[in-house]
Protein backbone atom coordinates (compact mmCIF):
# COMPACT_ATOMS: atom_id res chain seq x y z
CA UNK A 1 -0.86 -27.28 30.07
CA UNK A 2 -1.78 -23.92 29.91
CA UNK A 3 2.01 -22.91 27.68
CA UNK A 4 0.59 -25.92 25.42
CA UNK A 5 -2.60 -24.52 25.06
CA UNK A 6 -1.36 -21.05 23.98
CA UNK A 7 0.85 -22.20 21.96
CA UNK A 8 -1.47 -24.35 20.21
CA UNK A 9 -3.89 -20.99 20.06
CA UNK A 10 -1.37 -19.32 18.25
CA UNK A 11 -0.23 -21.53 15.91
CA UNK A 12 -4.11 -22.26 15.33
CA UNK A 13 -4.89 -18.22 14.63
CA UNK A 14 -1.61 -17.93 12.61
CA UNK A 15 -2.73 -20.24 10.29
CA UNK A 16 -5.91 -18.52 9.55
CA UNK A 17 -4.23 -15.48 8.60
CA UNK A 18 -1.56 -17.27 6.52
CA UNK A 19 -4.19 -19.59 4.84
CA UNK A 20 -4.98 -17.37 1.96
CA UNK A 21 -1.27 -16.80 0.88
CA UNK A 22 -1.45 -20.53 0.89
CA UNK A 23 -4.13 -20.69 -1.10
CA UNK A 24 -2.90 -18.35 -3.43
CA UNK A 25 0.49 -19.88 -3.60
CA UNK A 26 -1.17 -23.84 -3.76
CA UNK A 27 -3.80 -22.68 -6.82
CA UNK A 28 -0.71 -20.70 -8.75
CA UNK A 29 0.99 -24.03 -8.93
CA UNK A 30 -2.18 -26.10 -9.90
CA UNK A 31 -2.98 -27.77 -13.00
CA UNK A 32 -6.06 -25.80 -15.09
CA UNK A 33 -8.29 -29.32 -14.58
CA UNK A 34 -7.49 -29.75 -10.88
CA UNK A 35 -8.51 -25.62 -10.52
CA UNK A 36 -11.51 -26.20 -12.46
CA UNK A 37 -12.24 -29.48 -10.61
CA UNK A 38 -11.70 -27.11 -7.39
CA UNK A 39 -13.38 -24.15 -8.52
CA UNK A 40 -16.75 -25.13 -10.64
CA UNK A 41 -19.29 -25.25 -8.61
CA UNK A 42 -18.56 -21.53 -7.46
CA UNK A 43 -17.70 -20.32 -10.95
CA UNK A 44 -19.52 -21.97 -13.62
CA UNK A 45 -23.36 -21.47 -13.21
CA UNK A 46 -23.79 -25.05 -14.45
CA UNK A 47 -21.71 -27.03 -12.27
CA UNK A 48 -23.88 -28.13 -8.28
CA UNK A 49 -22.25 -29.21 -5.62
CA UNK A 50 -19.78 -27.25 -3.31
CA UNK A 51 -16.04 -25.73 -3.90
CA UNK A 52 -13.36 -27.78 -1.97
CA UNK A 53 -9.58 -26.69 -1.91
CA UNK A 54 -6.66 -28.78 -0.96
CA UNK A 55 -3.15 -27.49 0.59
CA UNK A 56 -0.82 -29.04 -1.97
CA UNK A 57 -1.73 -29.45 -6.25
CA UNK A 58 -2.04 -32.53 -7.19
CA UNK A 59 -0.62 -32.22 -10.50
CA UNK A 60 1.97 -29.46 -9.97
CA UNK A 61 2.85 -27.25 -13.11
CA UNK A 62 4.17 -23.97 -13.83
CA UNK A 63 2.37 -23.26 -16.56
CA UNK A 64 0.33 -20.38 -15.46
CA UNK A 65 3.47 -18.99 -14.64
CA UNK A 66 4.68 -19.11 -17.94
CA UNK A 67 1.53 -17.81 -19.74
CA UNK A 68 1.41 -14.81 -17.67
CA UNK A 69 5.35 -14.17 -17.47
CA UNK A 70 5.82 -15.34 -20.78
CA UNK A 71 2.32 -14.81 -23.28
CA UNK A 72 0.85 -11.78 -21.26
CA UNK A 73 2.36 -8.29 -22.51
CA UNK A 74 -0.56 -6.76 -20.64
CA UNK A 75 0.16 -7.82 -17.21
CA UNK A 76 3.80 -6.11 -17.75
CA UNK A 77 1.98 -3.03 -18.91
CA UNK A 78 0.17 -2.64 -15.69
CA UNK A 79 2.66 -3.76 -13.34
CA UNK A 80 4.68 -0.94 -14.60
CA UNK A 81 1.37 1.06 -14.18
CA UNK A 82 1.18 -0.14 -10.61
CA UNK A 83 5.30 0.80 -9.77
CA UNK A 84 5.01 4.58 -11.49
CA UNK A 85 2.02 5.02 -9.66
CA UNK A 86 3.92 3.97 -6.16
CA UNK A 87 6.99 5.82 -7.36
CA UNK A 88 4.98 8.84 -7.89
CA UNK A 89 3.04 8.94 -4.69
CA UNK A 90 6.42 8.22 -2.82
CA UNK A 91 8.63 10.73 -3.96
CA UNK A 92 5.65 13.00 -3.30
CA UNK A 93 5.62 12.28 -0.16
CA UNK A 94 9.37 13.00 0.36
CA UNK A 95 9.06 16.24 -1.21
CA UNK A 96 6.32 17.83 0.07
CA UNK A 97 5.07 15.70 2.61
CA UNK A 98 8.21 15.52 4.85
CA UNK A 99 8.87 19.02 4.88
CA UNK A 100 5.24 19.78 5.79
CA UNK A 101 5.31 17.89 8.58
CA UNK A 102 8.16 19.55 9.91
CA UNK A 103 7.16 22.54 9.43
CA UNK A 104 3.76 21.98 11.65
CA UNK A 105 5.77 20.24 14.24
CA UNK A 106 8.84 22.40 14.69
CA UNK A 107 7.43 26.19 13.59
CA UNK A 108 4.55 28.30 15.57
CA UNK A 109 2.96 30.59 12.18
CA UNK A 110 -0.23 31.84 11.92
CA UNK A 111 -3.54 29.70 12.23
CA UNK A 112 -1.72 26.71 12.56
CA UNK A 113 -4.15 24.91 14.62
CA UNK A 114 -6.57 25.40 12.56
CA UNK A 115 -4.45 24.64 9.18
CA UNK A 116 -3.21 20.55 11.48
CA UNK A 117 -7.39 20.42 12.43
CA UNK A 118 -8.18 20.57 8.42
CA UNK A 119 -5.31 18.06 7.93
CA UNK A 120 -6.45 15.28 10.95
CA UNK A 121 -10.21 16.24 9.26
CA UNK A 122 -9.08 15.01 5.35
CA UNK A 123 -7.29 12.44 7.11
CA UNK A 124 -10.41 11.07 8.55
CA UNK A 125 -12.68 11.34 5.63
CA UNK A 126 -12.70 7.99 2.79
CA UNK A 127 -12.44 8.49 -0.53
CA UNK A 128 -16.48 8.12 -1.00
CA UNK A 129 -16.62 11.51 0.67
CA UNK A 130 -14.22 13.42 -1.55
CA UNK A 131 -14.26 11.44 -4.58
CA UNK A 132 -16.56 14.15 -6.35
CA UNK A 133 -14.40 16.84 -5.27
CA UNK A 134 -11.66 15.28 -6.71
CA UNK A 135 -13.33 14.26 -9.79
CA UNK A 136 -14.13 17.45 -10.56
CA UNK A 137 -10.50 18.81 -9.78
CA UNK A 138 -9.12 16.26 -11.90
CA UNK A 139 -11.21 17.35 -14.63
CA UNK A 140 -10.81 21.14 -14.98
CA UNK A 141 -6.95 20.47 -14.77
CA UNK A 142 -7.52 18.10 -17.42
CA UNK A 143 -5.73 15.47 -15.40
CA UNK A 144 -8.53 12.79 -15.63
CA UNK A 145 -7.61 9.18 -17.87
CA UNK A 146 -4.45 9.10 -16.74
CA UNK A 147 -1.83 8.37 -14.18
CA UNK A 148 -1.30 11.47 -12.56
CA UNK A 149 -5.13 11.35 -11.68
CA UNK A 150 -4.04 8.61 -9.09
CA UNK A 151 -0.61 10.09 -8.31
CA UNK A 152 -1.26 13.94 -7.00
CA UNK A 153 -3.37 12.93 -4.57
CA UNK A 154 -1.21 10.67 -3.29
CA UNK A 155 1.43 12.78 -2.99
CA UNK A 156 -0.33 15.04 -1.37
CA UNK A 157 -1.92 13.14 1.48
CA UNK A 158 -2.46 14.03 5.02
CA UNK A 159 -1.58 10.69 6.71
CA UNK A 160 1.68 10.72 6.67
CA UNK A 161 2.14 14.17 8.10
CA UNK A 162 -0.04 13.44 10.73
CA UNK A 163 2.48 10.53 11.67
CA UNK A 164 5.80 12.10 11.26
CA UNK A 165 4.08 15.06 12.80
CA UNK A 166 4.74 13.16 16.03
CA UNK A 167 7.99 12.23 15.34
CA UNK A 168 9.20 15.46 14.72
CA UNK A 169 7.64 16.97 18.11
CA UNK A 170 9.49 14.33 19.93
CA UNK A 171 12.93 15.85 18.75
CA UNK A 172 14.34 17.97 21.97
CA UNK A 173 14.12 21.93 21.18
CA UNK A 174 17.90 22.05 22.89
CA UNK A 175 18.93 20.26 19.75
CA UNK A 176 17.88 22.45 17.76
CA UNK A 177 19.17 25.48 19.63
CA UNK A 178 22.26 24.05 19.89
CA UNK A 179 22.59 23.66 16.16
CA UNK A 180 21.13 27.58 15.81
CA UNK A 181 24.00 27.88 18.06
CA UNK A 182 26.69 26.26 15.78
CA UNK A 183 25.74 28.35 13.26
CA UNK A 184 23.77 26.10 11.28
CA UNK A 185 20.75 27.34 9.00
CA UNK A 186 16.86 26.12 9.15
CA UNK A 187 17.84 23.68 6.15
CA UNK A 188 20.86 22.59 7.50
CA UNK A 189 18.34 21.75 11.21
CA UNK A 190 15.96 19.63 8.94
CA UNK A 191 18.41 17.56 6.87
CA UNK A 192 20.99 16.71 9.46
CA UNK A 193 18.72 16.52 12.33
CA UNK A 194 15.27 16.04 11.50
CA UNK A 195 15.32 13.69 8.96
CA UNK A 196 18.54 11.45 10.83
CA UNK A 197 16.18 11.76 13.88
CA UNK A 198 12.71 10.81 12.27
CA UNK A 199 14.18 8.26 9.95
CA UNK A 200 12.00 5.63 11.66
CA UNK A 201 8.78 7.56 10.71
CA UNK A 202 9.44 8.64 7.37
CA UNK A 203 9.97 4.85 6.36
CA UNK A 204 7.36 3.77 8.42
CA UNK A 205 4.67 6.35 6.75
CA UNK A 206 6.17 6.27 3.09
CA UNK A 207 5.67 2.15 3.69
CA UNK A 208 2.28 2.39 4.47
CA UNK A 209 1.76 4.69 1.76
CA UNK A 210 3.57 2.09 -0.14
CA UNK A 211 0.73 -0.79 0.50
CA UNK A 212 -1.96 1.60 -0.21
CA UNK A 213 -1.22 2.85 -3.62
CA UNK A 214 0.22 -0.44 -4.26
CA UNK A 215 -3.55 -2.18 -3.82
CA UNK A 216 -5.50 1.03 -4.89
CA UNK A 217 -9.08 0.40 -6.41
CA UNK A 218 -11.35 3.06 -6.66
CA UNK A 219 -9.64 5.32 -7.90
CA UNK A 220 -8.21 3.77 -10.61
CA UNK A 221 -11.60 2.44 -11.53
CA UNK A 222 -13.15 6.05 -11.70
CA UNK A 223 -10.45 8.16 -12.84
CA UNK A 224 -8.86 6.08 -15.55
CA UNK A 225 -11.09 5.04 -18.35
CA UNK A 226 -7.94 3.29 -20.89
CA UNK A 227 -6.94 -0.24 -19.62
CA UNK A 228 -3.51 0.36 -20.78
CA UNK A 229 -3.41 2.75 -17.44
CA UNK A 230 -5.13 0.23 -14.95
CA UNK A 231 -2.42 -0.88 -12.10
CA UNK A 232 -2.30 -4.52 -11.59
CA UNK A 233 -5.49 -4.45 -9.00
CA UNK A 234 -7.57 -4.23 -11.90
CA UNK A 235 -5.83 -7.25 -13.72
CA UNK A 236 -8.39 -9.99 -14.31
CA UNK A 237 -10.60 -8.52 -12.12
CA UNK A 238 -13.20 -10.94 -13.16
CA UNK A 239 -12.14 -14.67 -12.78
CA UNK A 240 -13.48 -17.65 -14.71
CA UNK A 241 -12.50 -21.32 -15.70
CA UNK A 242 -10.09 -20.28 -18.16
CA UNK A 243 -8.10 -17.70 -16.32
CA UNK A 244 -8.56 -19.05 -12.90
CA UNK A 245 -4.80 -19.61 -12.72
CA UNK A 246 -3.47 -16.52 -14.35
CA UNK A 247 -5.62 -14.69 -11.80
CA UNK A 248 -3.47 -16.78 -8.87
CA UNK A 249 -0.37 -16.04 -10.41
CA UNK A 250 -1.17 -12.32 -11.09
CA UNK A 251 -1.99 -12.12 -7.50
CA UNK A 252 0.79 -13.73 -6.25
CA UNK A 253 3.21 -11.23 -8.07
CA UNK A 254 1.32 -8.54 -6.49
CA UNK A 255 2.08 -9.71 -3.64
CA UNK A 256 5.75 -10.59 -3.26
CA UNK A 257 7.06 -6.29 -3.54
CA UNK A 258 4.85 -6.06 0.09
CA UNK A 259 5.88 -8.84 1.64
CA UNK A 260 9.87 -7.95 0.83
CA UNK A 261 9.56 -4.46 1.76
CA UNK A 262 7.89 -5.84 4.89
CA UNK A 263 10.28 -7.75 5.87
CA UNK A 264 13.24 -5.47 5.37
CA UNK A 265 11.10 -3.01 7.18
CA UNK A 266 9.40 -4.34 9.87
CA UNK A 267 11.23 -2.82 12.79
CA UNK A 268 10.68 0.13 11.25
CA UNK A 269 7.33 -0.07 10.95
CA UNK A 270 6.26 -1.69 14.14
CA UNK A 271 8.40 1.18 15.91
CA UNK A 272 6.34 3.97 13.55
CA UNK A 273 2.57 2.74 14.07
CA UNK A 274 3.08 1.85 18.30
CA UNK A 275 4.85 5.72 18.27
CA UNK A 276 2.39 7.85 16.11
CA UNK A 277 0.25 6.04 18.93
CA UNK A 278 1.47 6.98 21.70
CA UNK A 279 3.63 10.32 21.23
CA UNK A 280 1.55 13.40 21.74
């Protein structure tokens, strides 16, 4: 009784969190009258009554599908937007990000407690706090309206050298002396040890980094001012009658990249968060 009843908990809680990927995926497929028979009373001011939603459309069609693959050039535009931004804030990451990280973890320098303290502290901080510092960074390196705006300070983040951070310590110092042993330079310790070793963090952090960028909204909507630079989070931001299903569809789209990478990198992640947990 009690295996039934877990089981049935599970399922039950499951389906919650599933439900709006079903409702996204049901109202992409869903004829414009059966969404605006859905959808009325919640978006048109004149409609009464109360917004109902069913599992499966009624009158199937792809045709929001087609309008927004086929008869939307802007929703290509800002796709694109959306995978240059990702790109950008990625390779970042591997560039100066990775090598930062091993550098606090693996080298004792001057005021280096100090320097990891101001790195956990911007960590910690949301954007609301340093979104005028930015701003005005942005500005006097004339970087505002456009995509690198979004990208630097990605690139440069703190989160992900606070998790590889731990990755890195975990690495046994009579590896590395061995290697200093063998003859083998700093460089050489980093990029056929560190990085083989840490592999499981660097995807895990550059993934997360991944979902962030990939559903960033604020600053997009203060540091770009031209829509042909908004990322697909700002595509139909506001939804009505007429592009009810476009909206679905658009949404959909954004989310299919996340759920692949998830699911080719799950291990990987799962191993990365319960480690930058528990390693000290």
């Amino acid at each position: 009784m009690k295996r039934k009843l877990s089981l049935f908990l599970i399922a039950f809680g499951a389906f919650i969190v599933i439900y709006p990927v079903i409702f996204l995926l049901a109202g992409s497929f869903m004829h414009p009258a059966e969404l605006e028979e859905h959808l009325a009373p919640i978006v048109s001011p004149a409609s009464q009554g109360f917004a109902d939603w069913s599992l499966l459309p009624q009158i199937p069609t792809l045709r929001s599908y087609a309008k927004v693959l086929l008869e939307e050039p802007q929703f290509f535009m800002v796709f694109w937007n959306s995978v240059k931004i990702v790109a950008g804030v990625v390779a970042g990451q591997l560039l100066f990000g990775v090598p930062a990280a091993w550098g606090f973890a693996r080298y004792e320098f001057r005021l280096k407690k100090l320097l990891f303290f101001i790195y956990i502290i911007l960590m910690m901080l949301p954007f609301q706090v340093i979104m005028l510092s930015q701003y005005l960074v942005l500005r006097e390196l004339s970087l505002l309206d456009s995509l690198w705006a979004i990208i630097l300070p990605g690139a440069f983040s703190t989160f992900p050298v606070f998790v590889l951070y731990n990755f890195f310590r975990a690495i046994p110092e009579s590896i590395m002396e061995s290697a200093r042993i063998d003859g083998a330079s700093e460089f050489q310790i980093f990029f056929k040890i560190g990085i083989p070793l840490g592999k499981t963090g660097i995807i895990a952090a550059l993934l997360l980094q991944f979902l962030e960028y990939w559903n960033v909204v604020e600053q997009p909507l203060i540091f770009l001012d031209r829509e042909e630079l908004w990322p697909l989070t700002l595509y139909l931001p506001e939804i009505s009658l007429e592009n009810a299903g476009q909206s679905l569809v658009a949404a959909v789209i954004t989310l299919v990249p996340t759920m692949i990478l998830f699911f080719l990198c799950k291990d990987h992640l799962e191993k990365g968060i319960v480690a930058s947990a528990v390693k000290e």
